[in-house]
Protein backbone atom coordinates (compact mmCIF):
# COMPACT_ATOMS: atom_id res chain seq x y z
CA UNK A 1 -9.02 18.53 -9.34
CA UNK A 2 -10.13 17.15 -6.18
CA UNK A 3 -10.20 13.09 -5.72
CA UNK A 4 -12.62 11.93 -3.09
CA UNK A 5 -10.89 9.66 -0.69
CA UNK A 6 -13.91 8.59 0.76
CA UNK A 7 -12.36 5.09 2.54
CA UNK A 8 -9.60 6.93 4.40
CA UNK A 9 -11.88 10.44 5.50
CA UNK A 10 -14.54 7.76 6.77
CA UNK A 11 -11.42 6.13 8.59
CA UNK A 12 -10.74 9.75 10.12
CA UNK A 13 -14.13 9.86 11.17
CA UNK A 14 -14.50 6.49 12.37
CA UNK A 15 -11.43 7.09 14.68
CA UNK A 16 -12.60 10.62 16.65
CA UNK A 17 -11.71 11.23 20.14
CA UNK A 18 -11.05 7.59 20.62
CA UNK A 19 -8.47 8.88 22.99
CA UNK A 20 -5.50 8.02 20.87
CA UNK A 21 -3.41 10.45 18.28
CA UNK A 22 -4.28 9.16 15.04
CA UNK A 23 -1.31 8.82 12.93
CA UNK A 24 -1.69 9.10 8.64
CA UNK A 25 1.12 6.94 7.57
CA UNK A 26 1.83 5.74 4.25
CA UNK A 27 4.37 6.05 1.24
CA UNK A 28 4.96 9.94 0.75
CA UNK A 29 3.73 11.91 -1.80
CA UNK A 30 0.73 9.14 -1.71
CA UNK A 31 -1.80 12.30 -0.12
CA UNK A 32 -1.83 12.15 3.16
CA UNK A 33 -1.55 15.76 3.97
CA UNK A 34 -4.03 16.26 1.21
CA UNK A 35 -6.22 13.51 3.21
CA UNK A 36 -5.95 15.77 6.38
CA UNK A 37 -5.62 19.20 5.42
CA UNK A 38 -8.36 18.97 2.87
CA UNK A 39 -10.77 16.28 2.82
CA UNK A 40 -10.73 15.54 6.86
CA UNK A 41 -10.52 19.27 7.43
CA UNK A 42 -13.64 20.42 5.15
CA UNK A 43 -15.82 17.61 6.44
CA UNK A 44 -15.07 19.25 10.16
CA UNK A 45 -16.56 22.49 9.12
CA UNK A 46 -19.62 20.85 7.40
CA UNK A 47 -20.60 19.85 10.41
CA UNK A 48 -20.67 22.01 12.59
CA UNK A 49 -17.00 22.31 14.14
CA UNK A 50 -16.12 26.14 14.54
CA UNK A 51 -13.13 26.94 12.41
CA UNK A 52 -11.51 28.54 15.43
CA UNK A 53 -11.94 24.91 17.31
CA UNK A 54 -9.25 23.41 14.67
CA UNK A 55 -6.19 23.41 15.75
CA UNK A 56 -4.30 23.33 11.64
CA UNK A 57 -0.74 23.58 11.77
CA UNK A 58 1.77 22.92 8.42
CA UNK A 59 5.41 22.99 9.96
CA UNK A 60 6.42 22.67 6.69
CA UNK A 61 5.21 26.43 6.13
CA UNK A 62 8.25 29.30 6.68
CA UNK A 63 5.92 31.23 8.54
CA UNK A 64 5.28 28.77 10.47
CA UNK A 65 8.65 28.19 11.23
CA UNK A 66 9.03 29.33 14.62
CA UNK A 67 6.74 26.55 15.74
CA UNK A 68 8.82 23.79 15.15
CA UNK A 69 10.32 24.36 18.29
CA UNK A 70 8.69 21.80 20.51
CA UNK A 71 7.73 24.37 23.11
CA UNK A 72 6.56 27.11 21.08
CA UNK A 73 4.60 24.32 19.41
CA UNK A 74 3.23 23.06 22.45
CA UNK A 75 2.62 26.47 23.94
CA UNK A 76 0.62 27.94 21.07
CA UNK A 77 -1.82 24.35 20.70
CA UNK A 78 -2.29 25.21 24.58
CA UNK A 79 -3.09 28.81 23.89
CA UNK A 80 -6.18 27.97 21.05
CA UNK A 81 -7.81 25.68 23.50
CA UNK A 82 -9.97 28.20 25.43
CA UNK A 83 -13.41 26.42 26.72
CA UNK A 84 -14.09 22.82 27.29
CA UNK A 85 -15.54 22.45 23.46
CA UNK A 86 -14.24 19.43 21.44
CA UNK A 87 -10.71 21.03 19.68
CA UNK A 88 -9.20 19.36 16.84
CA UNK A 89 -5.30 19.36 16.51
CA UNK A 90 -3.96 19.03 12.65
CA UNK A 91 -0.61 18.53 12.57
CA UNK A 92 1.47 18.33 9.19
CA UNK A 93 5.18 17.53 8.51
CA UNK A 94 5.41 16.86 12.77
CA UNK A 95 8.84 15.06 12.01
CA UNK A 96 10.08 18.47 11.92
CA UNK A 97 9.86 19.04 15.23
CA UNK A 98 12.57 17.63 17.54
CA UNK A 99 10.78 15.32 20.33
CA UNK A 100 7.21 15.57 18.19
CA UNK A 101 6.81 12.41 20.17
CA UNK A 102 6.92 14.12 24.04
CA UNK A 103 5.01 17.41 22.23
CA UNK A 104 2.12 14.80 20.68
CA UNK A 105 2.14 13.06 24.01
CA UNK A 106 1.53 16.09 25.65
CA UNK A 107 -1.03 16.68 23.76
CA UNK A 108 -2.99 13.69 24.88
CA UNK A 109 -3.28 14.99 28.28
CA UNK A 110 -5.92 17.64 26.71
CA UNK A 111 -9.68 16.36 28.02
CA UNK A 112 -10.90 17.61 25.10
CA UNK A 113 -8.48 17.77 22.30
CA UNK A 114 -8.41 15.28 19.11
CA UNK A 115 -5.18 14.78 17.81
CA UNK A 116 -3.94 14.12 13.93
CA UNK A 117 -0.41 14.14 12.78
CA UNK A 118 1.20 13.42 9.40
CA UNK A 119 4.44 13.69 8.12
CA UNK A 120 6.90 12.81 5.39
CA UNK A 121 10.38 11.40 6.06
CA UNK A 122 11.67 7.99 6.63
CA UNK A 123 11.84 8.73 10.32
CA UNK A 124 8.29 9.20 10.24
CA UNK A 125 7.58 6.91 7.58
CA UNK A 126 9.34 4.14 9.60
CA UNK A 127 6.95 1.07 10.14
CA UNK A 128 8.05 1.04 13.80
CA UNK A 129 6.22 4.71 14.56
CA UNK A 130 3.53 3.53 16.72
CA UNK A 131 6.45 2.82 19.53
CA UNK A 132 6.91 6.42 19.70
CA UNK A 133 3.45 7.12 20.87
CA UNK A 134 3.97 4.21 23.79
CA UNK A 135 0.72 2.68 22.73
CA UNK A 136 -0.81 5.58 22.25
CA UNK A 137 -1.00 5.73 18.92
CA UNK A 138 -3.32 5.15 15.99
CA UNK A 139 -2.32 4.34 12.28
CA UNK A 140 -4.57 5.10 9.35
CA UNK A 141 -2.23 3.73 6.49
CA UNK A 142 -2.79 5.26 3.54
CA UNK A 143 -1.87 4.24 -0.43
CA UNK A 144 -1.53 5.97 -3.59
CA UNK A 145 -4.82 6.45 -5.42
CA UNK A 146 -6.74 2.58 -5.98
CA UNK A 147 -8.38 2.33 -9.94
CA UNK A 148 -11.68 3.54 -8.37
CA UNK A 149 -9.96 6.90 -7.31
CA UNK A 150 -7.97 7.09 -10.16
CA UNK A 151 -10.49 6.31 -12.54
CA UNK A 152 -13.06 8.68 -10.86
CA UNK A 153 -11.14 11.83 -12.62
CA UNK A 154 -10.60 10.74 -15.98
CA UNK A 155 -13.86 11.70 -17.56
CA UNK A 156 -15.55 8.60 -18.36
CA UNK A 157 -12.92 7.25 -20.53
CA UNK A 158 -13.29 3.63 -21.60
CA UNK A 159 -11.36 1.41 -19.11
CA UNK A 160 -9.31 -0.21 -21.35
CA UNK A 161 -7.39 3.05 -21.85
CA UNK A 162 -7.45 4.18 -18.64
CA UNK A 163 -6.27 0.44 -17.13
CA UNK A 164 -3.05 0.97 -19.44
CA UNK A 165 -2.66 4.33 -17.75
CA UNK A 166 -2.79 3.01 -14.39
CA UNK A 167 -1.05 0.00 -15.26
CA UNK A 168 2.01 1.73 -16.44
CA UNK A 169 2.26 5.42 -14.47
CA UNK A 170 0.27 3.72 -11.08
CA UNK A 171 -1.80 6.46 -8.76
CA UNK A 172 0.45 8.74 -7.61
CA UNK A 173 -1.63 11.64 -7.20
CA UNK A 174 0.09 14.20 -8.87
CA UNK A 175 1.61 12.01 -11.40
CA UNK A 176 -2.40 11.82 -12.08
CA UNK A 177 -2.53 15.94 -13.18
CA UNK A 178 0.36 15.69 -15.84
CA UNK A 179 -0.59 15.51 -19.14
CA UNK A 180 2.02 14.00 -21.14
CA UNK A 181 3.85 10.66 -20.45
CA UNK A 182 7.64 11.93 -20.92
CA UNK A 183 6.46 14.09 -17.80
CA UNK A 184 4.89 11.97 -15.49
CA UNK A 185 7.69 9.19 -16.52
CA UNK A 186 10.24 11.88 -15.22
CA UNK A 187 8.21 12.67 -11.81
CA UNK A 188 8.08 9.44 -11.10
CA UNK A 189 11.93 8.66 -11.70
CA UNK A 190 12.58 11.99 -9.79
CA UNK A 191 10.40 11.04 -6.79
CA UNK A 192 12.35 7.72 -6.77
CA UNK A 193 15.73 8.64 -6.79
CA UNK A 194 15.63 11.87 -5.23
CA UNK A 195 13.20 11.54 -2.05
CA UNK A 196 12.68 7.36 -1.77
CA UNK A 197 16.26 6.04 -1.69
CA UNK A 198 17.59 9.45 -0.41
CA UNK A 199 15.71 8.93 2.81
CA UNK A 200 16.24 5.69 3.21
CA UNK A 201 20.47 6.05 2.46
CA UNK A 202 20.32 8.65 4.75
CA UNK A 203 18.23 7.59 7.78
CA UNK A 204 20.68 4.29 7.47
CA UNK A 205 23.55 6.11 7.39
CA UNK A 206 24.61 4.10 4.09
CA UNK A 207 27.98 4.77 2.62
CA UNK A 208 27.41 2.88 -0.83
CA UNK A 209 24.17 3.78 -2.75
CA UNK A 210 24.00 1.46 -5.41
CA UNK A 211 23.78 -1.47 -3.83
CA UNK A 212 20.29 -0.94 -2.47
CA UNK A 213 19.30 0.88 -6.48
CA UNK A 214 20.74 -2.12 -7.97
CA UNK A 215 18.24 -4.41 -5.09
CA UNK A 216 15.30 -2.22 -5.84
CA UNK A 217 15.18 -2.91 -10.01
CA UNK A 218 15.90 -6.81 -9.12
CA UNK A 219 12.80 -6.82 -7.11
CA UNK A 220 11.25 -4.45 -9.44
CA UNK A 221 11.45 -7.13 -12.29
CA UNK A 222 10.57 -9.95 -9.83
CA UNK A 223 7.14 -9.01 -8.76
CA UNK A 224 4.68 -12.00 -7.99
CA UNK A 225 7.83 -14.31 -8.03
CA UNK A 226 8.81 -16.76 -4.79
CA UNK A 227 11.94 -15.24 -3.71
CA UNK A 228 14.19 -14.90 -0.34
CA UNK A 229 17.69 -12.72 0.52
CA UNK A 230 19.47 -16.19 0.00
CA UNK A 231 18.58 -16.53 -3.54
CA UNK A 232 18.95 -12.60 -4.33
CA UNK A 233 22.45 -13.28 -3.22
CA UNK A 234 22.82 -15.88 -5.69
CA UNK A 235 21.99 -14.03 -8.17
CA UNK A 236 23.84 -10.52 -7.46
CA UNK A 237 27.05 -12.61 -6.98
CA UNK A 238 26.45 -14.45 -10.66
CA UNK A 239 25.06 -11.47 -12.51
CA UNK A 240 25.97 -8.19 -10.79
CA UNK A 241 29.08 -6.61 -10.71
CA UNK A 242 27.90 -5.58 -7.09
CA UNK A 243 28.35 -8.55 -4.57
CA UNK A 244 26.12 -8.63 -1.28
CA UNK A 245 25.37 -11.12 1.57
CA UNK A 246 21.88 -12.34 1.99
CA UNK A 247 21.77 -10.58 5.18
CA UNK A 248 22.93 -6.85 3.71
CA UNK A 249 20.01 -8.06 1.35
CA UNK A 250 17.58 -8.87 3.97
CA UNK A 251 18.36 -5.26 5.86
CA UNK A 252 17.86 -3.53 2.62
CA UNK A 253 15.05 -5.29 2.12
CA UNK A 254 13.37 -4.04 5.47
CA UNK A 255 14.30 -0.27 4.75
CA UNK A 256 12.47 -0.30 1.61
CA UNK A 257 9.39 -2.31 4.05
CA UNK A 258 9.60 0.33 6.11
CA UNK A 259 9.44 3.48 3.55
CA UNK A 260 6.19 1.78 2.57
CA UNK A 261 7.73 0.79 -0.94
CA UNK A 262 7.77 -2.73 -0.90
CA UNK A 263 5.40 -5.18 0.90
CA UNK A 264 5.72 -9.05 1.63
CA UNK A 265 3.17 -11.37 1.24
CA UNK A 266 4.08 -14.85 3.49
CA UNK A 267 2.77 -18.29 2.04
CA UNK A 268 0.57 -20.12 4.24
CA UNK A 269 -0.36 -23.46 4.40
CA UNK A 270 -4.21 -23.88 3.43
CA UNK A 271 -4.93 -27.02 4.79
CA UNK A 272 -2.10 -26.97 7.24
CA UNK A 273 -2.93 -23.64 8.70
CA UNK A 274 0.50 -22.56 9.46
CA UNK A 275 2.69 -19.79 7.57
CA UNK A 276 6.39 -21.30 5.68
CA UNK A 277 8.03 -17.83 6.09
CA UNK A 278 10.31 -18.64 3.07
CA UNK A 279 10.66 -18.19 -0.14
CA UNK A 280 7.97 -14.82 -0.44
CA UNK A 281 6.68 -12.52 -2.68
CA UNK A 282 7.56 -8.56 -2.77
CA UNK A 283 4.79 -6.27 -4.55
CA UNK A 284 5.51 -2.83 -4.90
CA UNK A 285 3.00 0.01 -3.57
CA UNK A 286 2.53 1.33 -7.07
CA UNK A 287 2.57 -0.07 -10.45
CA UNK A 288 4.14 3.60 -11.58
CA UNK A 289 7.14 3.76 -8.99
CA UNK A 290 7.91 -0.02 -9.94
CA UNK A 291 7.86 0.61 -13.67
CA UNK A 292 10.03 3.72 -13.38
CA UNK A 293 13.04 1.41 -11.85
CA UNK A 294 12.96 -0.59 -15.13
CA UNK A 295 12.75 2.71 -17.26
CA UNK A 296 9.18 1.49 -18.14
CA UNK A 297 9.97 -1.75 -20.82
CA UNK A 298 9.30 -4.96 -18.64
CA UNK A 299 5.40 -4.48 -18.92
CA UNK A 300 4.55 -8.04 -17.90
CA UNK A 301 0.36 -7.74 -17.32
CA UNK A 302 0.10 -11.22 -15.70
CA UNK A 303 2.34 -9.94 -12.91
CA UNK A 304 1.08 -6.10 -12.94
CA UNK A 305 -2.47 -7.55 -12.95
CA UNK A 306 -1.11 -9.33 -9.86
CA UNK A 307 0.55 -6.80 -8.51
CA UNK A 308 -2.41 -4.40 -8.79
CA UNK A 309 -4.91 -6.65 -7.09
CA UNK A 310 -2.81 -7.22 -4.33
CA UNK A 311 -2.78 -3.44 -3.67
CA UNK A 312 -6.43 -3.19 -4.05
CA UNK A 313 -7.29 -5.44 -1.32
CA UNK A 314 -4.47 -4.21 0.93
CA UNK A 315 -5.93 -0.70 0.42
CA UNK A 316 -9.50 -1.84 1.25
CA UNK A 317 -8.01 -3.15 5.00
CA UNK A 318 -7.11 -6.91 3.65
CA UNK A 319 -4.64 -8.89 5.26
CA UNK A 320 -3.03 -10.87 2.50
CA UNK A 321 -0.80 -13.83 1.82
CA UNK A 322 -0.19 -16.20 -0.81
CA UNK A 323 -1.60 -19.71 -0.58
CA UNK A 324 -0.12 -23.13 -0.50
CA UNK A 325 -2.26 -26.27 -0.86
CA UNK A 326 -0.88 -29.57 -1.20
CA UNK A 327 -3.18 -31.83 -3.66
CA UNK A 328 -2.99 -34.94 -5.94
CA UNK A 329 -2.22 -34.34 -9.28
CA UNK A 330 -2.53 -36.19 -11.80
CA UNK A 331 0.28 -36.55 -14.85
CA UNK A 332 0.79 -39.11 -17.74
CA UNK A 333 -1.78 -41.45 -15.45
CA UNK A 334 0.53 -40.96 -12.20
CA UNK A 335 -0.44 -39.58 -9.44
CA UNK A 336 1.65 -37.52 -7.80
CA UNK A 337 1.35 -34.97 -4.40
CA UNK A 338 1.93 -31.08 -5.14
CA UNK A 339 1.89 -27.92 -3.73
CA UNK A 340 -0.28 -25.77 -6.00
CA UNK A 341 -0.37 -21.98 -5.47
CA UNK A 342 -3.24 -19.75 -4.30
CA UNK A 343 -2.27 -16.30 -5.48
CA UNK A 344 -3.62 -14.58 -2.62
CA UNK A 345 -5.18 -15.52 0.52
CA UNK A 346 -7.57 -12.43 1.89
CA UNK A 347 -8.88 -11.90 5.37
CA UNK A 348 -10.49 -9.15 6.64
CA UNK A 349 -12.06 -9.88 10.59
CA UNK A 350 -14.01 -13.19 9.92
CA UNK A 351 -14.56 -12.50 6.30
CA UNK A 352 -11.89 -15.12 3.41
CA UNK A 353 -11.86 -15.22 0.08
CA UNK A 354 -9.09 -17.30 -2.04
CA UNK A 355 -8.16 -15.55 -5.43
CA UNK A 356 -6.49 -16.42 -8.58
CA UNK A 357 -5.24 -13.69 -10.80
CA UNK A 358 -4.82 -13.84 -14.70
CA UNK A 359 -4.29 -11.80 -17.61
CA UNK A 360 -5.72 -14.07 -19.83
CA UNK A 361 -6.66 -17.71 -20.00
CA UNK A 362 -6.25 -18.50 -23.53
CA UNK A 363 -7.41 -22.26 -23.50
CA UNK A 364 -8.82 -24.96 -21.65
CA UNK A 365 -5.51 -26.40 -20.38
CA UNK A 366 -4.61 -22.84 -18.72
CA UNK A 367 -8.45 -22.48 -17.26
CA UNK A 368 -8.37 -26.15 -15.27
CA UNK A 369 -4.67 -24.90 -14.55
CA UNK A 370 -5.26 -21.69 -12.81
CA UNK A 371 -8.86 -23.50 -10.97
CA UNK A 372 -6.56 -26.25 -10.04
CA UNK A 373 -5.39 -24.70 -6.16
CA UNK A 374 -9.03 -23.79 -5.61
CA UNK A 375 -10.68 -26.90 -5.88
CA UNK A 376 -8.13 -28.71 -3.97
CA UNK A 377 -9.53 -26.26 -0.94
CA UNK A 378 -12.35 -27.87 1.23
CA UNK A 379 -14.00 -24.67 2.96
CA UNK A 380 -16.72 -23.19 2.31
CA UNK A 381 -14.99 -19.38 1.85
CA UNK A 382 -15.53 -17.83 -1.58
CA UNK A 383 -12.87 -18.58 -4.62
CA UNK A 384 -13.16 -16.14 -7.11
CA UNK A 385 -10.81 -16.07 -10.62
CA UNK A 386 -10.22 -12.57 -11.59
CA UNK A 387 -9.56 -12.19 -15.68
CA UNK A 388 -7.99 -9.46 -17.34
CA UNK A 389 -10.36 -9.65 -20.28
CA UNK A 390 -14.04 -8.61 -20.56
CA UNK A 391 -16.16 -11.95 -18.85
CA UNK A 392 -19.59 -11.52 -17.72
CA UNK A 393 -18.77 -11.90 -13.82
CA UNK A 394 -20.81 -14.66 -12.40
CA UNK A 395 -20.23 -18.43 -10.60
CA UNK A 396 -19.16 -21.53 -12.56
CA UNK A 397 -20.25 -24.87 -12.08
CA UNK A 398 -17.63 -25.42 -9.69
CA UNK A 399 -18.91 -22.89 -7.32
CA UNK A 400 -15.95 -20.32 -8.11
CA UNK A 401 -16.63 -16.50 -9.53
CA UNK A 402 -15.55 -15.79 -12.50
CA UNK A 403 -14.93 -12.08 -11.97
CA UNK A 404 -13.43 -9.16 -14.55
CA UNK A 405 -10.84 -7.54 -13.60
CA UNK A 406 -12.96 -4.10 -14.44
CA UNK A 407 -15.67 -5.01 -11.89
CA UNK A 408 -12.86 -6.18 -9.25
CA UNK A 409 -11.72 -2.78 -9.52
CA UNK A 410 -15.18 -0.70 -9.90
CA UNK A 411 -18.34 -3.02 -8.45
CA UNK A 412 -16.37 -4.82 -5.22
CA UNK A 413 -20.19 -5.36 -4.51
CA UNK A 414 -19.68 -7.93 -7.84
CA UNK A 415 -17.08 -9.63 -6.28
CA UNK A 416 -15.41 -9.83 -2.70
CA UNK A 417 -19.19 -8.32 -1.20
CA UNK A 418 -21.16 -11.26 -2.77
């Protein structure tokens, strides 16, 4: 089964010999090496690039074991470079060679060489990599599979059924090929425990491992909530048997940033136009891996619905926060001020659109309650409500879309290209 990845391969292509080594970053087992090895490398041969003028090299392989020895490595690249053609260097699983970073360099001093790398460990994985190029470097972050991709191999099947799929196992690719649920349930708790907090107890050199498991399913059940490490601490010293200090919480909080698990999403002052760095939000990269850490049972779809949004618009290149704006509101015939929340606040270059996320809005009282941020926003950028449950996507008479979460996912030209 092969899943275009049509966003990220026209990212490869965008990026060619722009003089920089393009680096595929992202959670692993996401497809990055399937991105490069497959997709990237195919389109290269249809069009036009002699196989013998791509450089492919998995240092993962046994036989090509030898080759993780940074000059071997950077002796045989040398060696396939034999006329001043364009070359292009694939490189998987580089972490496996000590100094990659002098061997990659090197590699930039090639006229006409194009240079990829991937790999799959927290070293690599760290959120800091682009320091090891010295400025050379260029990420292409990648995410597990968005509904689009997901839904693209599941043979037409209605997208109520496949949204409870996604919504509960996420887009892990492979978890995507298993058939039944007790499998890709265990995969995912596997891939957790075994690869995800292994790295990151081991590139931190940390003695005690359940304190950062125990942090993970807190923030796991907390999705779309305002939180900060000084109110995790509160509540691992009143109802965990572990006790930790908001800043051990804040440090664990940054390795599971920088294995790609876990994002933050700042509030920012609408009207103000300043960020108020605390309390945030955390959203997990996939709905699967978060579900897994609470053995699947806290299904919540207000906050998955959240959750999964967020990830679509960070995988289509949006910068996102969560919006403040302070309005007058109105209660018992008193007026008083109040900071109402934006769900998300999306920018891409000079392109904004304020969004409101929600399940379901089961009566008048919750409709005025979730357009309530919005209209107390005086720009002229797009507001759009996106619904869980079939609407027919189109503008109110306050000038805000009222958009389905099915065409959010499917028709973006419905929504955030209107």
């Amino acid at each position: 089964m092969e899943i275009a990845r049509d966003f990220y391969l026209q990212k490869l292509i965008d990026h060619q010999h722009n003089g920089l080594v393009k680096i595929v970053t992202g959670v692993r087992r996401c497809g990055k090496s399937y991105l490069l090895f497959n997709l990237f490398f195919k389109y290269l041969l249809g069009n036009g690039v002699p196989l013998d003028h791509i450089v492919s090299v998995s240092l993962e392989d046994y036989g090509n074991r030898k080759l993780r020895d940074p000059d071997e490595l950077y002796a045989f690249v040398k060696t396939q470079i034999t006329d001043d053609a364009p070359y292009y260097i694939l490189l998987d699983e580089i972490q496996l060679v000590p100094h990659f970073e002098s061997v990659v360099n090197g590699f930039l001093h090639i006229p006409n060489a194009d240079i990829y790398v991937t790999g799959s460990n927290s070293k690599f994985l760290s959120s800091d990599i682009l320091t090891e190029f010295r400025g050379r470097g260029d990420e292409i972050r990648v995410f597990p599979l968005n509904f689009a991709e997901f839904y693209s191999a599941l043979d037409n099947m209605p997208f109520n059924t496949a949204w409870l799929q996604y919504a509960t196992y996420g887009g892990m690719p492979l978890c995507l090929s298993m058939k039944s649920d007790a499998d890709k349930a265990k995969y995912l708790q596997d891939l957790f425990a075994t690869t995800y907090l292994a790295d990151i107890i081991n590139r931190n050199n940390m003695r005690r491992n359940a304190e950062i498991s125990e942090l993970t399913d807190v923030l796991a059940s907390s999705i779309g909530s305002l939180t900060n490490p000084l109110k995790l601490c509160d509540t691992f010293n009143s109802q965990k048997k572990l006790k930790l200090s908001a800043n051990t919480i804040s440090a664990y909080i940054g390795y599971l940033q920088d294995a790609f698990l876990i994002e933050r999403a700042l509030r920012y002052d609408i009207k103000g136009k300043k960020y108020i760095n605390t309390p945030a939000k955390y959203y997990f990269v996939d709905m699967g891996l978060r579900n897994t850490r609470l053995s699947f049972r806290q299904q919540e779809y207000n906050h998955i619905v959240e959750n999964v949004v967020y990830n679509e618009l960070r995988s289509r290149g949006y910068s996102v926060d969560v919006g403040v704006v302070e309005s007058n509101v109105k209660t018992n015939g008193t007026s008083q001020r109040k900071q109402l929340e934006v769900d998300f606040v999306a920018n891409l270059g000079n392109r904004r659109y304020y969004i409101q996320c929600a399940y379901r809005i089961a009566d008048e009282e919750k409709r005025k309650q979730e357009q309530a941020s919005l209209l107390g926003i005086n720009d002229a950028f797009k507001k759009i409500v996106i619904l869980g449950e079939d609407v027919l996507t189109a503008y109110n008479e306050q000038g805000i879309l009222i958009a389905s979460l099915s065409d959010f996912l499917l028709h973006p030209e419905k929504t955030l290209n209107w």
